[in-house]
N, C-alpha and C. Protein backbone atom coordinates (compact mmCIF):
# COMPACT_ATOMS: atom_id res chain seq x y z
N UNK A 1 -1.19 23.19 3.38
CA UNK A 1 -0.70 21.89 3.80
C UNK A 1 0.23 21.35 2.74
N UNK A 2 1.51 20.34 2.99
CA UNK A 2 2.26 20.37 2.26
C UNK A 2 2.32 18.99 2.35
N UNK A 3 2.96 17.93 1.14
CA UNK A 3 2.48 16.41 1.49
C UNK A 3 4.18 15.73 1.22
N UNK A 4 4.70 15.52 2.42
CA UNK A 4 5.87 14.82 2.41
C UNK A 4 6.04 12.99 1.99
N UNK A 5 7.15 12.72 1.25
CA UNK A 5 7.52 11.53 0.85
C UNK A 5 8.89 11.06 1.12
N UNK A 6 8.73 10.04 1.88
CA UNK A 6 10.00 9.65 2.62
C UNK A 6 10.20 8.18 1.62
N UNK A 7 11.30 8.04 1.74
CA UNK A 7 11.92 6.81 1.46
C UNK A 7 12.86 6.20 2.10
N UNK A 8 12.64 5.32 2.89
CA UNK A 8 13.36 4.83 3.75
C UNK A 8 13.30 3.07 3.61
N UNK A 9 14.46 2.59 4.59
CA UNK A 9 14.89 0.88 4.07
C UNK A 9 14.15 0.97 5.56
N UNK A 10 13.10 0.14 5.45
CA UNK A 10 12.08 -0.43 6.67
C UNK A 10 12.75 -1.05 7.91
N UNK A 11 13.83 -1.76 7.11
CA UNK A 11 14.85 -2.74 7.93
C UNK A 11 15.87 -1.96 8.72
N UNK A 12 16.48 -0.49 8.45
CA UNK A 12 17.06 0.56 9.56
C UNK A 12 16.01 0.99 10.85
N UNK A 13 16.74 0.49 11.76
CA UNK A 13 16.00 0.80 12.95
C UNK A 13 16.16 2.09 13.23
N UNK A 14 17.41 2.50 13.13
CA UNK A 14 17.66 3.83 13.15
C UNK A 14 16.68 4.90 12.40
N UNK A 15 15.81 4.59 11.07
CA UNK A 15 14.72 5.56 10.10
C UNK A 15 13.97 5.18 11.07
N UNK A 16 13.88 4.25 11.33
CA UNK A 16 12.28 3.64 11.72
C UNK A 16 12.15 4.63 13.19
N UNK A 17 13.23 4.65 14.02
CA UNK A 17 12.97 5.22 15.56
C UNK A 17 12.89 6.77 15.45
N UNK A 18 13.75 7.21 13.89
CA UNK A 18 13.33 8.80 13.76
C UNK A 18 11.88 8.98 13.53
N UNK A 19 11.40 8.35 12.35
CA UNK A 19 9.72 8.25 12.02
C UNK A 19 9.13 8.25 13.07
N UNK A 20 8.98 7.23 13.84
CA UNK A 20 8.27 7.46 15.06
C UNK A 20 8.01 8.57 15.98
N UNK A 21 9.49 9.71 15.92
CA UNK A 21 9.79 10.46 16.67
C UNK A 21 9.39 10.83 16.67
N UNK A 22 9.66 11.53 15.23
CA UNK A 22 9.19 12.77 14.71
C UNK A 22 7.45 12.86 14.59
N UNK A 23 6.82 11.41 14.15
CA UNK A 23 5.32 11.58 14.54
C UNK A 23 5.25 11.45 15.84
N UNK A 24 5.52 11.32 16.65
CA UNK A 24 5.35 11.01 18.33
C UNK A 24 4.99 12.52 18.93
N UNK A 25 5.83 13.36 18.50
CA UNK A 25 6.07 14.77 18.58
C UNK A 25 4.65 15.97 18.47
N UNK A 26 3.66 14.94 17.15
CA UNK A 26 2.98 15.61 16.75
C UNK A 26 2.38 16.49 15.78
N UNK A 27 4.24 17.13 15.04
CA UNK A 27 4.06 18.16 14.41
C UNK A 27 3.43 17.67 13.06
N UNK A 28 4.25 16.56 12.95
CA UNK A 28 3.79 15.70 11.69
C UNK A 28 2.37 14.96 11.88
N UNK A 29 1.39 14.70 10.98
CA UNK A 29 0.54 13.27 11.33
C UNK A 29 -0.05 13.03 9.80
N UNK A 30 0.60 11.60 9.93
CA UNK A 30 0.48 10.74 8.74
C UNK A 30 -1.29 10.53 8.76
N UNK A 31 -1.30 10.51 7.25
CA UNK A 31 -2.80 10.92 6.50
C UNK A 31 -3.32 9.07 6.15
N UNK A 32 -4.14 8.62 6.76
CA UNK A 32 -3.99 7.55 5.73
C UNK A 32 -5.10 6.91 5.29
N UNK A 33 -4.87 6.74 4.08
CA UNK A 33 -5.85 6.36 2.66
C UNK A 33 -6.32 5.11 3.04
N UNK A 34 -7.46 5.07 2.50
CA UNK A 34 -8.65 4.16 2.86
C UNK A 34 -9.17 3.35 1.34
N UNK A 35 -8.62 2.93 0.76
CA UNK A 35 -9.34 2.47 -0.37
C UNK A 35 -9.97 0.84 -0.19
N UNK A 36 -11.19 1.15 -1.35
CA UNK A 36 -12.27 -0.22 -1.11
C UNK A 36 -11.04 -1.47 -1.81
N UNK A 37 -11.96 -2.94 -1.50
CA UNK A 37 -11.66 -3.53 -2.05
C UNK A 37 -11.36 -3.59 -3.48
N UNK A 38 -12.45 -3.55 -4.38
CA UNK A 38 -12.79 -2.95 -5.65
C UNK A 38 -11.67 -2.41 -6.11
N UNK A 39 -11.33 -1.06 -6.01
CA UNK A 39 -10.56 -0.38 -5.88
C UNK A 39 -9.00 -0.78 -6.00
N UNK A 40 -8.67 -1.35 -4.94
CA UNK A 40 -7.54 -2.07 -4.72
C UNK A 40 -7.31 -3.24 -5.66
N UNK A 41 -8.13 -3.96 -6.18
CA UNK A 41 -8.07 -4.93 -7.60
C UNK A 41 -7.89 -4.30 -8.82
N UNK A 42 -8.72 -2.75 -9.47
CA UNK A 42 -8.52 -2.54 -10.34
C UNK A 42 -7.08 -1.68 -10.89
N UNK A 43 -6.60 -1.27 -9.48
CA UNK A 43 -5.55 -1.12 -9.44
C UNK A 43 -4.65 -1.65 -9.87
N UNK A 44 -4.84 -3.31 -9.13
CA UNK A 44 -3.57 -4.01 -9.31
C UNK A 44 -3.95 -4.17 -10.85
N UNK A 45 -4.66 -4.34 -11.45
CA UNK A 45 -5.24 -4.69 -12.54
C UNK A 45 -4.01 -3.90 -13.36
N UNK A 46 -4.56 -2.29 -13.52
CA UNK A 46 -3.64 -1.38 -14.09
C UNK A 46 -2.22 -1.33 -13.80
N UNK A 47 -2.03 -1.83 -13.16
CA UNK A 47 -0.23 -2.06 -12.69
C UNK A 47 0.41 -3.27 -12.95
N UNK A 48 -0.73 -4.56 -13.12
CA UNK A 48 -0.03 -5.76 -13.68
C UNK A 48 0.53 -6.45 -12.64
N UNK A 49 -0.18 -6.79 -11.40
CA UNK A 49 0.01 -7.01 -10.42
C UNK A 49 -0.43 -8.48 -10.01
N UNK A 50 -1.18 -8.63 -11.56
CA UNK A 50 -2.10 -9.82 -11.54
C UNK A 50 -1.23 -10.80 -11.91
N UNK A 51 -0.66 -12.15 -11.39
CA UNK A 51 -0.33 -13.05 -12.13
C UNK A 51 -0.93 -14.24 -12.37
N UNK A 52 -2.27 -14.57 -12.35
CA UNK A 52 -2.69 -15.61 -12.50
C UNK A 52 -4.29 -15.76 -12.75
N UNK A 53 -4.32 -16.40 -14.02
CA UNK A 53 -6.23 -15.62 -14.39
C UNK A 53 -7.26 -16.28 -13.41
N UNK A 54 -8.12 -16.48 -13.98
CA UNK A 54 -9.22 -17.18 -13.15
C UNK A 54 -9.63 -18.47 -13.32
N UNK A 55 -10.06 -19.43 -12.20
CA UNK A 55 -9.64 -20.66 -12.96
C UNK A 55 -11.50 -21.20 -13.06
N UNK A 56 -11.68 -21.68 -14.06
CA UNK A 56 -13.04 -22.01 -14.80
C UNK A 56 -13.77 -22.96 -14.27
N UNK A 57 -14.38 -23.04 -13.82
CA UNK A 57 -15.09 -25.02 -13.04
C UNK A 57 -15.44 -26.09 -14.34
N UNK A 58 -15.63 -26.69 -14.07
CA UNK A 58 -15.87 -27.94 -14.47
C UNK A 58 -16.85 -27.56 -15.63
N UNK A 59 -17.95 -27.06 -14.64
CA UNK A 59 -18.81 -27.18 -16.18
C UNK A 59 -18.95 -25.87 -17.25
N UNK A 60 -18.17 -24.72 -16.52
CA UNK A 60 -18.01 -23.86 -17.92
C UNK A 60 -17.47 -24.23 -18.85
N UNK A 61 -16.02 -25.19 -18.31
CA UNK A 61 -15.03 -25.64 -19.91
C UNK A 61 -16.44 -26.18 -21.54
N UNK A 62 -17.54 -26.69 -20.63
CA UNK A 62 -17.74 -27.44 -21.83
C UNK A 62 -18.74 -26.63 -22.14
């Protein structure tokens, strides 16, 4: 099995109606990843995705 990567501008209707096609067809079928929540945070974590910390209540400040 061989794992293809497309790059395409979302906004061409023209990529977008080949993509479809070409999965419509069959030969191709997109694989798709399932990740947890969890997961998906520590991610952003490692990528810096985070812009804004956590905000403290009232009575931790003191």
């Amino acid at each position: 099995m061989a794992t293809i990567t497309l790059n395409y501008n979302v906004r061409n209707s023209k990529a977008k109606n080949l993509l479809n096609y070409v999965i419509s067809t069959g030969l191709l079928v997109p694989k798709a990843e399932r990740t947890s929540g969890l997961a998906n945070a520590l991610e952003d974590l490692e990528k810096g995705r985070i812009y804004h910390s956590v905000r403290r209540t009232k009575n931790e400040k003191q």
